[in-house]
PDB file of N, CA and C in Angstrom:
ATOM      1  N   UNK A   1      16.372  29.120   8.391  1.00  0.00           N
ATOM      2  CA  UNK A   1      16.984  28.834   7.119  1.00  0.00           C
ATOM      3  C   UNK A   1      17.153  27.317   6.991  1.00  0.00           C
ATOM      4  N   UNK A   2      16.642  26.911   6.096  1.00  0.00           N
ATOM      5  CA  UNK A   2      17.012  25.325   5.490  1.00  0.00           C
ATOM      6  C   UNK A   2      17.688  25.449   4.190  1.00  0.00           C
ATOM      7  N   UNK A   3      18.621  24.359   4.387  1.00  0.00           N
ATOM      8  CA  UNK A   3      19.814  23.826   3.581  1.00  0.00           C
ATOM      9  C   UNK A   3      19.321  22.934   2.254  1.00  0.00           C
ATOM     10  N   UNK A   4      19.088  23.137   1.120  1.00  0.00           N
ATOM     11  CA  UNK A   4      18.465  22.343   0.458  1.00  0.00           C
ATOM     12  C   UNK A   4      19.706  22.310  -0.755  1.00  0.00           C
ATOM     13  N   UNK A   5      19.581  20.581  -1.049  1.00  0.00           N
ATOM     14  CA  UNK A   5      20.804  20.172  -1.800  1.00  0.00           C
ATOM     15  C   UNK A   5      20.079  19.503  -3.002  1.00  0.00           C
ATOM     16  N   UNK A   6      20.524  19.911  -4.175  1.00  0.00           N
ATOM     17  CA  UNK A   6      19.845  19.725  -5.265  1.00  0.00           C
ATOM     18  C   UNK A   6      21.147  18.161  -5.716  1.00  0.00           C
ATOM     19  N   UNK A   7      20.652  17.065  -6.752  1.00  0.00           N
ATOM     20  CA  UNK A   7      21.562  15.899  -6.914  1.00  0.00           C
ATOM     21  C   UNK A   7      20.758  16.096  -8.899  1.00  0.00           C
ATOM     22  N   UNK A   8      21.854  15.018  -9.556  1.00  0.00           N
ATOM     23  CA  UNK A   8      21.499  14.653 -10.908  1.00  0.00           C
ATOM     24  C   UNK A   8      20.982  16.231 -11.712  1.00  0.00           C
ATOM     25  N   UNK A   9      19.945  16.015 -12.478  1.00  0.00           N
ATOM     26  CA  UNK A   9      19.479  16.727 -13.094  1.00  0.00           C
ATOM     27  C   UNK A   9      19.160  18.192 -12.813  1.00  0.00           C
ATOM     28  N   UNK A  10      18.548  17.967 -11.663  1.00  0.00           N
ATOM     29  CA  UNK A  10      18.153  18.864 -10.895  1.00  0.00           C
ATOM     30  C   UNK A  10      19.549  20.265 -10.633  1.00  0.00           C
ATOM     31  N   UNK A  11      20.609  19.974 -10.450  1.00  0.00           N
ATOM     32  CA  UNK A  11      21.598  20.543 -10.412  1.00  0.00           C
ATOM     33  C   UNK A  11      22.085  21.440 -12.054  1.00  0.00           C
ATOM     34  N   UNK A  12      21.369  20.624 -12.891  1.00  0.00           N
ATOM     35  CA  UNK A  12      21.470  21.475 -14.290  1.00  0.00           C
ATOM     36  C   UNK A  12      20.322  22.591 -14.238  1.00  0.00           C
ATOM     37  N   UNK A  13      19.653  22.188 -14.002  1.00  0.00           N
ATOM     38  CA  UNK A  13      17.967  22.819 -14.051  1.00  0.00           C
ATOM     39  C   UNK A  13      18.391  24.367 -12.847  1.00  0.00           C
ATOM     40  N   UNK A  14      18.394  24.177 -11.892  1.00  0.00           N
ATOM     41  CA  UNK A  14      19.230  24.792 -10.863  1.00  0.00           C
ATOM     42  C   UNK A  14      20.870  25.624 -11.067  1.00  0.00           C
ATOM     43  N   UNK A  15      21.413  25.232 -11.578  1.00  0.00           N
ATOM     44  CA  UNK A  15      22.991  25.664 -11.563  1.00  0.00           C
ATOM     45  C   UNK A  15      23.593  25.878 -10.628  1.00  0.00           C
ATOM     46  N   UNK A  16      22.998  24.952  -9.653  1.00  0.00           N
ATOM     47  CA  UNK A  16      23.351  25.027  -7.989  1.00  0.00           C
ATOM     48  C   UNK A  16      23.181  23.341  -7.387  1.00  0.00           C
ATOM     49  N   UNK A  17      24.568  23.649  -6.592  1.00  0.00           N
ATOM     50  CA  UNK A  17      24.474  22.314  -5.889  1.00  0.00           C
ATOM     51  C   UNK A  17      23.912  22.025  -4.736  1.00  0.00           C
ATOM     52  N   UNK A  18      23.396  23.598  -3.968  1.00  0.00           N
ATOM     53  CA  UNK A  18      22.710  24.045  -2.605  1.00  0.00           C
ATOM     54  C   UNK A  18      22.399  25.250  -2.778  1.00  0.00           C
ATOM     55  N   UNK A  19      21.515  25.591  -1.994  1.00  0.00           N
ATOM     56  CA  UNK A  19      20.632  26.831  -1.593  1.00  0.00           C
ATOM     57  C   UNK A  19      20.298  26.656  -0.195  1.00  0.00           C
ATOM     58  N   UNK A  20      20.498  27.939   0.639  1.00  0.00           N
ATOM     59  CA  UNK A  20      19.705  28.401   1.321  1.00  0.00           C
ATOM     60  C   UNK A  20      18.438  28.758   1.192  1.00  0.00           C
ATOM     61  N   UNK A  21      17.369  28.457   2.142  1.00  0.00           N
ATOM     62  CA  UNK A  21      15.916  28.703   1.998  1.00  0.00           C
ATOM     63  C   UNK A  21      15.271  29.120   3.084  1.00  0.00           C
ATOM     64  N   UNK A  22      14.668  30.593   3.125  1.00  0.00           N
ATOM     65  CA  UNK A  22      14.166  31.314   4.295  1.00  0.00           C
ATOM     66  C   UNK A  22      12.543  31.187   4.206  1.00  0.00           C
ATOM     67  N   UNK A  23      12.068  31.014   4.988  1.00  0.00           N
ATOM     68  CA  UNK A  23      10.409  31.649   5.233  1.00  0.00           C
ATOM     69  C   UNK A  23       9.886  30.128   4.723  1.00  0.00           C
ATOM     70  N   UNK A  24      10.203  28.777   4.802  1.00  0.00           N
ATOM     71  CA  UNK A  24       9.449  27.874   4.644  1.00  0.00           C
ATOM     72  C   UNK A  24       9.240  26.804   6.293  1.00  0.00           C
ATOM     73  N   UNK A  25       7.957  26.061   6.087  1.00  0.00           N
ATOM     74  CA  UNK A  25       8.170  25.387   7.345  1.00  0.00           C
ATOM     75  C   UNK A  25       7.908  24.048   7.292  1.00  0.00           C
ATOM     76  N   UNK A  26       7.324  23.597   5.594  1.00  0.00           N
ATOM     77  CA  UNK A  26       7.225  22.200   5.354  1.00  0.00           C
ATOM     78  C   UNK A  26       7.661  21.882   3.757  1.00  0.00           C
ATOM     79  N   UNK A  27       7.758  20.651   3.385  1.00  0.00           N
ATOM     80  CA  UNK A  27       8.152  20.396   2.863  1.00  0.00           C
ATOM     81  C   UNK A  27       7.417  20.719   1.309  1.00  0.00           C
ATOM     82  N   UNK A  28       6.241  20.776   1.802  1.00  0.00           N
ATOM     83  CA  UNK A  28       5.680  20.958   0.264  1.00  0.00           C
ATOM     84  C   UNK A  28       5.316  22.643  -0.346  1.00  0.00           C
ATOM     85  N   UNK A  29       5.345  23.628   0.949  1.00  0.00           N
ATOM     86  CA  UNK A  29       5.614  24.913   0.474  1.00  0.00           C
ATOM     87  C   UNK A  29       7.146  25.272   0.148  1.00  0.00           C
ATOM     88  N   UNK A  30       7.942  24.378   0.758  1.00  0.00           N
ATOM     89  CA  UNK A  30       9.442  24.696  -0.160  1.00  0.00           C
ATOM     90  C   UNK A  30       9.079  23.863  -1.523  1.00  0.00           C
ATOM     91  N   UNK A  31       8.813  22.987  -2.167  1.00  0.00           N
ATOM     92  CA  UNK A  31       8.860  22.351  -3.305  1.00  0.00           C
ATOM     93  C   UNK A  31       8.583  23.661  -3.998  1.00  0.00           C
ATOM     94  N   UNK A  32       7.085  24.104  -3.731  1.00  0.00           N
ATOM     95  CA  UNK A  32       6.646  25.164  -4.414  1.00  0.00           C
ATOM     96  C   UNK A  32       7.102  26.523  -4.714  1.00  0.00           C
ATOM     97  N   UNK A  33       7.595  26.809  -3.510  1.00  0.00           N
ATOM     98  CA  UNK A  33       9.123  27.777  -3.415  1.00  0.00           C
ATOM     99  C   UNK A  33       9.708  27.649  -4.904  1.00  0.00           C
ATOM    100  N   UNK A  34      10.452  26.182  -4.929  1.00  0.00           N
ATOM    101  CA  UNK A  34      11.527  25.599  -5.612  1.00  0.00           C
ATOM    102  C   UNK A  34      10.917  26.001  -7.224  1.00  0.00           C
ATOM    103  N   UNK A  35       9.700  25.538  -7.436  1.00  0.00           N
ATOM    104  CA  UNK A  35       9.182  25.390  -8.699  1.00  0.00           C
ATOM    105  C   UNK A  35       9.012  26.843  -9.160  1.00  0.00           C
ATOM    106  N   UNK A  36       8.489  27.549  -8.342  1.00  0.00           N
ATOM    107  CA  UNK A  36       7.992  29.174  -8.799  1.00  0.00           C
ATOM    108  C   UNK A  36       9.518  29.792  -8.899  1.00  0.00           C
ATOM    109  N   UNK A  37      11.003  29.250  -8.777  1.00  0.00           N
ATOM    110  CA  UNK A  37      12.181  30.216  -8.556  1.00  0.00           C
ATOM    111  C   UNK A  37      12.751  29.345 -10.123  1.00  0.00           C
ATOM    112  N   UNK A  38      12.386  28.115 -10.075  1.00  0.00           N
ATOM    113  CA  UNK A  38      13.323  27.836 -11.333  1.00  0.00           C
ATOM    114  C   UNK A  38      12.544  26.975 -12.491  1.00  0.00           C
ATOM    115  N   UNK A  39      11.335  27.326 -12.213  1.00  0.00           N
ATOM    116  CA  UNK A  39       9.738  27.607 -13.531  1.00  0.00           C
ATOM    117  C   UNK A  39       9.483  25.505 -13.758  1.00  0.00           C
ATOM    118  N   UNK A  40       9.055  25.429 -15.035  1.00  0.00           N
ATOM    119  CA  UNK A  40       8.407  24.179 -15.329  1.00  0.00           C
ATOM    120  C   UNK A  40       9.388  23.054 -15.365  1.00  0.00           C
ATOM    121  N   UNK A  41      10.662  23.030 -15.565  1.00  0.00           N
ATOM    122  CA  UNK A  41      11.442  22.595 -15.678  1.00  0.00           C
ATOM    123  C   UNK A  41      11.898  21.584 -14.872  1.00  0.00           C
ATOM    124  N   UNK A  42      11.543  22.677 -13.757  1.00  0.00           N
ATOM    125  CA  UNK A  42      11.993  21.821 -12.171  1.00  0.00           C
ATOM    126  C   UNK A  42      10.776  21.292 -12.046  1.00  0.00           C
ATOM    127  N   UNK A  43       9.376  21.625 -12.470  1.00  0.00           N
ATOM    128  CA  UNK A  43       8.243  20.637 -11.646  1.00  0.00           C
ATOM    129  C   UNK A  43       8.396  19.714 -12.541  1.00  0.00           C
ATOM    130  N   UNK A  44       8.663  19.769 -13.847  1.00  0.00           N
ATOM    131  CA  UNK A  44       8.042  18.589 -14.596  1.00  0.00           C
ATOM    132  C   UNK A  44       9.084  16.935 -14.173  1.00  0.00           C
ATOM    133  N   UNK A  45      10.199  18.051 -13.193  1.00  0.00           N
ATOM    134  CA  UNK A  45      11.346  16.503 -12.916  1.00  0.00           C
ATOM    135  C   UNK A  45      10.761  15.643 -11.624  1.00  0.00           C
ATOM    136  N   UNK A  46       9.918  16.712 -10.461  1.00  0.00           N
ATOM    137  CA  UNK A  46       9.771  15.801  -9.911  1.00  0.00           C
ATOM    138  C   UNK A  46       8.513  15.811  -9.684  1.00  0.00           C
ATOM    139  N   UNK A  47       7.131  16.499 -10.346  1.00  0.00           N
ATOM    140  CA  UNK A  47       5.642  16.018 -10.026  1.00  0.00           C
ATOM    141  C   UNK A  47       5.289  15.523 -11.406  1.00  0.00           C
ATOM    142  N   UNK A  48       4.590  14.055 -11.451  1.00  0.00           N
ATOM    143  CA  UNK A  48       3.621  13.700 -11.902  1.00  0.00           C
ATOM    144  C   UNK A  48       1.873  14.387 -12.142  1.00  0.00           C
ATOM    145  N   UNK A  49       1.656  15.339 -12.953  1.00  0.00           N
ATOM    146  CA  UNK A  49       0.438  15.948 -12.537  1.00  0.00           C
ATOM    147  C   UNK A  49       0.510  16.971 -11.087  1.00  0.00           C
ATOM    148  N   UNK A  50      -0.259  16.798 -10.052  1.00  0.00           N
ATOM    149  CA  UNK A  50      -0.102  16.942  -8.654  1.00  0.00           C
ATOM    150  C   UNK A  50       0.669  16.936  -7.826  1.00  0.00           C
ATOM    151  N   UNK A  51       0.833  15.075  -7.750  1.00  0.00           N
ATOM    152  CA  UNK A  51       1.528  14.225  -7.831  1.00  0.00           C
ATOM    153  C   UNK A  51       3.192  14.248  -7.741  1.00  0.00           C
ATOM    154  N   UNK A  52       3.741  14.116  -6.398  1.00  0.00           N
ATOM    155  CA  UNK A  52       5.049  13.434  -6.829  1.00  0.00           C
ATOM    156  C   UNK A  52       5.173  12.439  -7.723  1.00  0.00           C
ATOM    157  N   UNK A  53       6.566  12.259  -8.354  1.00  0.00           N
ATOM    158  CA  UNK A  53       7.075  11.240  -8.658  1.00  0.00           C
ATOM    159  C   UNK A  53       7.369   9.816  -7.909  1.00  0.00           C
ATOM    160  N   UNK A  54       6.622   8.498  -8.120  1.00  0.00           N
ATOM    161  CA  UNK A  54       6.936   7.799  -7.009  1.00  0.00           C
ATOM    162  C   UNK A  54       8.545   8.168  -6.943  1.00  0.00           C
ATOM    163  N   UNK A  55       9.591   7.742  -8.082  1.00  0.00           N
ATOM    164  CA  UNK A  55      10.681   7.465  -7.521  1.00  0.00           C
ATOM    165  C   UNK A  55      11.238   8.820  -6.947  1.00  0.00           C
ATOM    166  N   UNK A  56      10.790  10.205  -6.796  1.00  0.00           N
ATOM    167  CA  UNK A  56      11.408  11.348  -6.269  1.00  0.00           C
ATOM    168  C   UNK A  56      11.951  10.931  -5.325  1.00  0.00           C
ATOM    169  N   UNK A  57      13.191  10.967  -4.300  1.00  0.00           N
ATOM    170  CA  UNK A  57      13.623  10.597  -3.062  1.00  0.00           C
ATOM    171  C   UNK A  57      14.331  12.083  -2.638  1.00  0.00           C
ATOM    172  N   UNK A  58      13.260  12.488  -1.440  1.00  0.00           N
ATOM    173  CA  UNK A  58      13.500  13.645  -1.057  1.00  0.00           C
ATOM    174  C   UNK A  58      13.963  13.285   0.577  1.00  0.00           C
ATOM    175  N   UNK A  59      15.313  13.827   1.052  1.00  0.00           N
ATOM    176  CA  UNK A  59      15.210  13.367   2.518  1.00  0.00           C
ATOM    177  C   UNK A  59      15.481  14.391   3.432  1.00  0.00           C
ATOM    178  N   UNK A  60      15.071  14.569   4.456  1.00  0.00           N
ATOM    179  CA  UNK A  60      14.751  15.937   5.728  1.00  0.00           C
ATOM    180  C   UNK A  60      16.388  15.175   6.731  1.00  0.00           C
ATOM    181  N   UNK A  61      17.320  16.033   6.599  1.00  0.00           N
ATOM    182  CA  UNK A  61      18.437  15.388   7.504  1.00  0.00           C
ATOM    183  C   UNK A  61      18.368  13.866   7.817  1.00  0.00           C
ATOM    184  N   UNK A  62      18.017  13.187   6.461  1.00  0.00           N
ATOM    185  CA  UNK A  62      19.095  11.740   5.937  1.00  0.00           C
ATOM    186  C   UNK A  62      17.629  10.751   5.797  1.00  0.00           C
ATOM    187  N   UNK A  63      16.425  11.172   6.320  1.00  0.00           N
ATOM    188  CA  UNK A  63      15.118  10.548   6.260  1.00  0.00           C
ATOM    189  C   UNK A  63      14.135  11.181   5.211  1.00  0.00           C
ATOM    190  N   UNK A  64      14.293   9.711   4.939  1.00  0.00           N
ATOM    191  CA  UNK A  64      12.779  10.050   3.946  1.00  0.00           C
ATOM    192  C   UNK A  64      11.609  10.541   3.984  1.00  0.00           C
ATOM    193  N   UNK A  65      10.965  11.565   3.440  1.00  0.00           N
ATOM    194  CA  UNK A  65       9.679  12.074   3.602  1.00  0.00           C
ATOM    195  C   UNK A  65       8.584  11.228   3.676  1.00  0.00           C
ATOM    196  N   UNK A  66       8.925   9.796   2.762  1.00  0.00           N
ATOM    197  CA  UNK A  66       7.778   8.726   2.605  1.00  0.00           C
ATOM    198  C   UNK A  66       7.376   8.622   3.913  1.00  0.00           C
ATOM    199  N   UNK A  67       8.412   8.370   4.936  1.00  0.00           N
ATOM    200  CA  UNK A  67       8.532   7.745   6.054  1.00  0.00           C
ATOM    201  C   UNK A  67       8.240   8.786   7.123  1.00  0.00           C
ATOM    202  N   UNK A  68       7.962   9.968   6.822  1.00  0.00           N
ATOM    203  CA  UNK A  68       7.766  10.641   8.204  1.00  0.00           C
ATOM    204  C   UNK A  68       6.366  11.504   7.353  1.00  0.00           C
ATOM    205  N   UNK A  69       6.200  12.836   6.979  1.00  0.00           N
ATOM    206  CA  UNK A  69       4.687  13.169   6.992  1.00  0.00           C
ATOM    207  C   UNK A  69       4.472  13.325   5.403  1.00  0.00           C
ATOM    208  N   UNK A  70       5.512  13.099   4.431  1.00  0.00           N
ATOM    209  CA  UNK A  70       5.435  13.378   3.427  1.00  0.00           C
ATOM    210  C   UNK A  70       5.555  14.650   2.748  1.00  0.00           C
ATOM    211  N   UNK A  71       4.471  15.460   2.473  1.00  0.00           N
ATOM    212  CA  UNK A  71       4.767  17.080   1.577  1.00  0.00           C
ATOM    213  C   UNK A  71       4.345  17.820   3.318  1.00  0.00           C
ATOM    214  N   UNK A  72       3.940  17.182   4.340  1.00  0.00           N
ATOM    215  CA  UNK A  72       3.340  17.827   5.472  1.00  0.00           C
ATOM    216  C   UNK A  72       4.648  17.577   6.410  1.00  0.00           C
ATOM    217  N   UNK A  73       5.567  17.173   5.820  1.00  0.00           N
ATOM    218  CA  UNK A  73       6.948  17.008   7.019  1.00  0.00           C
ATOM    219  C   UNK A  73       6.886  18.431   7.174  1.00  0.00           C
ATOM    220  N   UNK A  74       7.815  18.820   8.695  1.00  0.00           N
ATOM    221  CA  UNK A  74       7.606  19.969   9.066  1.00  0.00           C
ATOM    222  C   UNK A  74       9.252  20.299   9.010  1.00  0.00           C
ATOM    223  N   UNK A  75       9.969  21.736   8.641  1.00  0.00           N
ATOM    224  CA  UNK A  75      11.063  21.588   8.654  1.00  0.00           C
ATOM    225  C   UNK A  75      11.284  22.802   9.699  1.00  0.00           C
ATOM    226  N   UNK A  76      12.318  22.613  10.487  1.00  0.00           N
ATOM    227  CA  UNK A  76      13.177  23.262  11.131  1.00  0.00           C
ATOM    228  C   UNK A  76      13.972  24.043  10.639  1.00  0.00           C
ATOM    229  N   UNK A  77      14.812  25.454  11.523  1.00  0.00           N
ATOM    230  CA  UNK A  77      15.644  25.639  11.057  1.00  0.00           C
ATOM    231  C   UNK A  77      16.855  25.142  11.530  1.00  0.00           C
ATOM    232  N   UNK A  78      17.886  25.620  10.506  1.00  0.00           N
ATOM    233  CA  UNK A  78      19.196  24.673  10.064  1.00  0.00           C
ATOM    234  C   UNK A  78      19.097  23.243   9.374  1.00  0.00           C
ATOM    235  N   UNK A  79      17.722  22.701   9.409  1.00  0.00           N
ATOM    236  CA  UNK A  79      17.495  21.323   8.583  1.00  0.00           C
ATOM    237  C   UNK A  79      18.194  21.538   7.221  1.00  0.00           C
ATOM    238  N   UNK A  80      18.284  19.893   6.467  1.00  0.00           N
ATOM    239  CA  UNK A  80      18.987  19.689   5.354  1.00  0.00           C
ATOM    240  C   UNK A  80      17.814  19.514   4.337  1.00  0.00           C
ATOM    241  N   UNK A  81      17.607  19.261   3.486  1.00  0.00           N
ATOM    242  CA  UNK A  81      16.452  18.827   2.041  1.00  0.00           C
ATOM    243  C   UNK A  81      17.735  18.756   1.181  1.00  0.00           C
ATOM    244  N   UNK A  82      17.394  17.368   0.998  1.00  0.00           N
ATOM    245  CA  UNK A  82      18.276  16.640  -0.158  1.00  0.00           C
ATOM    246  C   UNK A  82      17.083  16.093  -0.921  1.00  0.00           C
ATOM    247  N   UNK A  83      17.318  16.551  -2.034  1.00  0.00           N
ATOM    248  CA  UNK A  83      16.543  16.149  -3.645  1.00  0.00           C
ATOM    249  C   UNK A  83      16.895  15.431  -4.676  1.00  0.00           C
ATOM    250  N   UNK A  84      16.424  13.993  -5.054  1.00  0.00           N
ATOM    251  CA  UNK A  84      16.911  13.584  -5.788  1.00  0.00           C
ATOM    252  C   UNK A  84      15.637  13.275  -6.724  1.00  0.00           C
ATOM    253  N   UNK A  85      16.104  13.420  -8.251  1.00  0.00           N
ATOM    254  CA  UNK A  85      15.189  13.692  -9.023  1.00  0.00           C
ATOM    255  C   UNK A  85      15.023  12.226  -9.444  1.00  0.00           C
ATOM    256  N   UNK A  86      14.062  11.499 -10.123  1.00  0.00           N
ATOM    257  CA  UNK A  86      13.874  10.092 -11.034  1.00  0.00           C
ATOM    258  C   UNK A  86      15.252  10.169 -11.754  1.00  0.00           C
ATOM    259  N   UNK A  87      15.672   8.825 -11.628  1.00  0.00           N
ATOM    260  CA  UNK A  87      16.883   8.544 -12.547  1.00  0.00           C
ATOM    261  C   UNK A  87      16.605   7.568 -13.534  1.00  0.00           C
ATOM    262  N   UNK A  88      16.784   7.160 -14.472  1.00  0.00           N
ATOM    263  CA  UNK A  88      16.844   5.856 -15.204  1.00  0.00           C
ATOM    264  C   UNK A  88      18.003   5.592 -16.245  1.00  0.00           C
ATOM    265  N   UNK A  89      17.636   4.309 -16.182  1.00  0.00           N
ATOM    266  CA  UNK A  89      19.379   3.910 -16.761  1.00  0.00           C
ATOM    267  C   UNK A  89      19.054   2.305 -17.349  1.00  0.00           C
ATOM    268  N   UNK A  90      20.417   1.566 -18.091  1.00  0.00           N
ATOM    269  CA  UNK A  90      20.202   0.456 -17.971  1.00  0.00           C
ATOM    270  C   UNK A  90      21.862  -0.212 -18.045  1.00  0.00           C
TER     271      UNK A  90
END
């Protein structure tokens, strides 16, 4: 089971501030998980096309995906997935 914490928008889209998540082992079959449970809404916040969002900042217990395998990070169980969707502001 991984711990996945939804932030900003994403938490409207969702109506959840966390979920439990069974039967995944990387990062980019949970995204897909994520997208097929709460439809276009949720992909269109954080893929570009294919494509992440550059600014998506997704982190595996406090690290960035950029920085370790990306959609091929491998997750454990009890791991965290914290999601943060593009923000903009001024």
């Amino acid at each position: 089971m991984v711990t996945v914490k939804f932030y900003a928008n994403l938490r409207v889209i969702t109506n959840k501030k966390e979920e439990e998540v069974v039967g995944v082992d990387e990062i980019g079959p949970l995204l897909e998980y994520l997208v097929g449970k709460y439809g276009s809404e949720f992909r269109e916040m954080i893929y570009k096309g294919s494509t992440l969002y550059d600014n998506v900042i997704i982190l595996v217990n406090g690290k960035n995906i950029n920085y370790l395998s990306g959609l091929k990070t491998k997750l454990n169980e009890g791991e965290e997935v914290n999601i943060f969707p593009p923000v903009a502001g001024g």
